[in-house]
Protein backbone atom coordinates (compact mmCIF):
# COMPACT_ATOMS: atom_id res chain seq x y z
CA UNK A 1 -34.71 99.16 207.48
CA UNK A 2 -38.23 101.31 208.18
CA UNK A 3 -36.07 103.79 209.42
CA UNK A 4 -33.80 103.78 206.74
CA UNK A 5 -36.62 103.83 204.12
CA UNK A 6 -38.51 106.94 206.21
CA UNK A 7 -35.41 109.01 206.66
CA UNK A 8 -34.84 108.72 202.87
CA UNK A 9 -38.49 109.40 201.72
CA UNK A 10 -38.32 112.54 204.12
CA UNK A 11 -35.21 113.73 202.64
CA UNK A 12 -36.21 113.05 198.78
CA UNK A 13 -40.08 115.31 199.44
CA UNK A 14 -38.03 117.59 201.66
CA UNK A 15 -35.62 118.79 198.05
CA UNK A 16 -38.72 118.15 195.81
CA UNK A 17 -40.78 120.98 198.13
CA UNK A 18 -37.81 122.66 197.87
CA UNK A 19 -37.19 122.77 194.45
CA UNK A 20 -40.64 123.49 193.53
CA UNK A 21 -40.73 126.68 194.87
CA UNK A 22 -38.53 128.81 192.43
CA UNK A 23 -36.66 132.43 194.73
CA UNK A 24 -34.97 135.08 193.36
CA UNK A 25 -32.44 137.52 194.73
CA UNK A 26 -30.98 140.69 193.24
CA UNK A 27 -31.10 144.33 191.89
CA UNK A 28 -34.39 146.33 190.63
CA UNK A 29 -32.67 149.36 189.42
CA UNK A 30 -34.93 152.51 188.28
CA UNK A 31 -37.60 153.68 190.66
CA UNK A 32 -38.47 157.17 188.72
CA UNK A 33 -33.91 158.11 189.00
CA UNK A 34 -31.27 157.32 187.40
CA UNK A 35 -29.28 156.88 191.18
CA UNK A 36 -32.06 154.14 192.65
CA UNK A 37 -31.50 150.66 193.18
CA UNK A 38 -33.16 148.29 195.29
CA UNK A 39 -31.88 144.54 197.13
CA UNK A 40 -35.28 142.50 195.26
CA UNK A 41 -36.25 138.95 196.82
CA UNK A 42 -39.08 137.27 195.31
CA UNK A 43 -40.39 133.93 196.30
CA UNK A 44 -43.00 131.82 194.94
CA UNK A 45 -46.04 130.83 196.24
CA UNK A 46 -47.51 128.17 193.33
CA UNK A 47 -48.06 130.64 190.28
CA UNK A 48 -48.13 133.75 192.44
CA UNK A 49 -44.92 135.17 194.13
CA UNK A 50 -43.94 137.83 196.83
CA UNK A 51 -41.39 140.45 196.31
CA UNK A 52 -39.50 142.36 198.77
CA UNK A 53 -37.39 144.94 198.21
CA UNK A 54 -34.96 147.54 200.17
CA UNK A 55 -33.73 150.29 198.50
CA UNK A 56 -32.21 153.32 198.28
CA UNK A 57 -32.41 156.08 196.42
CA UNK A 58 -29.24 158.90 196.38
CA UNK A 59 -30.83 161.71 194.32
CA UNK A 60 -34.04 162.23 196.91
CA UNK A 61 -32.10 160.52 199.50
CA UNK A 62 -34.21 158.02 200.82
CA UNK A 63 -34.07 154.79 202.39
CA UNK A 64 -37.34 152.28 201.60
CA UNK A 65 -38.96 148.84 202.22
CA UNK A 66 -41.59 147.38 199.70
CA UNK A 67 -43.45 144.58 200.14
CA UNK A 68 -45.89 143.12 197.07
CA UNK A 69 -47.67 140.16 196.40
CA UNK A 70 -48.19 139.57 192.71
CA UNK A 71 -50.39 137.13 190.94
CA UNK A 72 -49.20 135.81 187.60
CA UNK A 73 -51.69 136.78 185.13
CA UNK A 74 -50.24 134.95 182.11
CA UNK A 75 -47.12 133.17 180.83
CA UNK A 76 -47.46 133.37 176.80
CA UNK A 77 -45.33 131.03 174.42
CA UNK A 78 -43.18 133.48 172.85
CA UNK A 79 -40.22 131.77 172.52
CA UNK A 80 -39.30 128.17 172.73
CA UNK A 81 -36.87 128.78 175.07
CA UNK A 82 -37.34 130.57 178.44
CA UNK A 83 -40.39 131.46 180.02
CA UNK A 84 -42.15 134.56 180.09
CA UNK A 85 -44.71 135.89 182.30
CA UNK A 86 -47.38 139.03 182.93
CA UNK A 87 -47.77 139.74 186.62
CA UNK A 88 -49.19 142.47 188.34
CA UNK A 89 -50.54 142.94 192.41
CA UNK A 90 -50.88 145.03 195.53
CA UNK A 91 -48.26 146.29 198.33
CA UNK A 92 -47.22 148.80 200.77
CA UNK A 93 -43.69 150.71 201.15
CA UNK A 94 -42.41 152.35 204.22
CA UNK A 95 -38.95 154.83 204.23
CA UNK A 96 -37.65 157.77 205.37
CA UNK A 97 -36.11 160.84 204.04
CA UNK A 98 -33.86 162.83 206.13
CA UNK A 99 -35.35 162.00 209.22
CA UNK A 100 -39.32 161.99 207.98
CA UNK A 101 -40.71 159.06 207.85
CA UNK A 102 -43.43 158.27 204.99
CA UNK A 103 -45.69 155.30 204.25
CA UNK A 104 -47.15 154.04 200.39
CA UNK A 105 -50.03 151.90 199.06
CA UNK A 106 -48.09 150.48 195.89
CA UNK A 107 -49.46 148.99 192.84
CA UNK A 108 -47.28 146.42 190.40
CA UNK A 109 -47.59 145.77 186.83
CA UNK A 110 -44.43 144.07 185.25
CA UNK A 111 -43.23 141.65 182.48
CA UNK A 112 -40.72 138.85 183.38
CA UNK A 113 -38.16 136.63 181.41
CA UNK A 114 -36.76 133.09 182.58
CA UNK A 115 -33.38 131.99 180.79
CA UNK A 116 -33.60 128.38 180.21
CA UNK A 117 -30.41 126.55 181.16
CA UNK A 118 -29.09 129.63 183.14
CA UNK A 119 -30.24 130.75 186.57
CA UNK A 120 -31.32 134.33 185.91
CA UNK A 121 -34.51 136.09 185.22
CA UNK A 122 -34.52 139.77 183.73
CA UNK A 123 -38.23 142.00 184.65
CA UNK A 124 -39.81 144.94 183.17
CA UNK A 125 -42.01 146.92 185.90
CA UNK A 126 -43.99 149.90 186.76
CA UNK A 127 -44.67 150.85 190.29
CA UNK A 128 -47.29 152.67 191.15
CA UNK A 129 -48.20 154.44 194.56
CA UNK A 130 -50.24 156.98 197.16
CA UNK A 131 -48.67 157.81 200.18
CA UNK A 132 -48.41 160.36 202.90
CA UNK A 133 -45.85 161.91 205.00
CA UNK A 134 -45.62 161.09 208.83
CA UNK A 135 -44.66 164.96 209.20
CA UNK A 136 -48.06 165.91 208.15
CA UNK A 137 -48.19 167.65 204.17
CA UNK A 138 -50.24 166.42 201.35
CA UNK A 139 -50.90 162.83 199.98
CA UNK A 140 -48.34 162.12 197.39
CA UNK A 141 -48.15 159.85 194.32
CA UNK A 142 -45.28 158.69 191.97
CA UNK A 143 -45.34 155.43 188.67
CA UNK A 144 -41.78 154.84 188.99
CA UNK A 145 -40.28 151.94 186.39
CA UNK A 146 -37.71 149.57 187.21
CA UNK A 147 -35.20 146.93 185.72
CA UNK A 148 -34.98 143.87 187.86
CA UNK A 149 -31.94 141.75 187.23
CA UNK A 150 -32.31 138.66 190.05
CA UNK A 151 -30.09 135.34 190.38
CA UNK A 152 -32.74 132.82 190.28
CA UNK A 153 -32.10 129.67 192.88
C-alpha cells in the first residue's frame, strides 16, 4: 500500500512540474525580409523563458541559430481574457552564408499575447544585434522585427 501511495504521489508532482512550466513551439516570421522565417521554441523558466530559434532566410541566403534568455518585465491587465506580457533579454546567433560563417551578440525586446481557452500565443519583437564575419570584414549590425506565431503546450 506504501508503494502504491509513493508511486502515485510521484506521478501526480511529476504532471504538476510538468504543467507548470508553460513551452512553446512554432514560426517567428520577419527578421528585417519579407522571405525569413525561423523554427521558435521557448520554454519557461518561472517568469523568465528561453527561446531558441533556427532559421532561414532566402533573400540573403542564410542559415542561423539564436539562442536568448528573456526576463519578463511585466504582464499588464489589459484584457480580461488572455495574458499579456513585456519581455526583453540577451543572446547570441551563429549562421552561415554561402559558406562564411558569422557569429552575433543579440538583444530582445518583444510584446506577447496568451489566448485563454486556446493553446496559442501570438509575439511582437525586435531583434537587435553586433556581429562579425569569420572571413575577416567589418563588425556588422542589423534591428530586425519579427511575428512569432507558437503552439503553446
Amino acid at each position: 500500500m506504501k508503494k502504491i501511495l509513493l508511486i502515485a504521489a510521484m506521478v501526480l508532482g511529476f504532471a504538476v512540474a510538468a504543467t507548470a512550466q508553460t513551452r512553446t513551439m512554432g514560426a517567428r516570421f520577419g527578421g528585417g525580409t519579407v522571405l525569413g522565417a525561423d523554427f521558435s521554441y521557448q520554454h519557461s523558466m518561472g517568469a523568465d523563458f528561453i527561446e531558441a530559434n533556427a532559421g532561414i532566410d532566402l533573400n540573403a541566403v542564410t542559415i542561423s541559430a539564436t539562442g536568448i534568455y528573456n526576463f519578463m518585465i511585466s504582464k499588464p491587465q489589459w484584457t480580461s481574457q488572455g495574458t499579456w506580457g513585456f519581455y526583453a533579454g540577451p543572446g547570441a546567433s551563429l549562421g552561415g552564408i554561402l559558406g562564411t560563417m558569422h557569429a552575433a551578440v543579440v538583444g530582445q525586446v518583444g510584446l506577447e499575447y496568451f489566448f485563454e481557452g486556446f493553446p496559442l500565443q501570438l509575439s511582437l519583437d525586435v531583434r537587435p544585434s553586433v556581429g562579425f564575419n569569420f572571413a575577416g570584414g567589418p563588425l556588422y549590425w542589423s534591428a530586425a522585427a519579427g511575428l512569432g506565431v507558437r503552439y503553446a503546450f
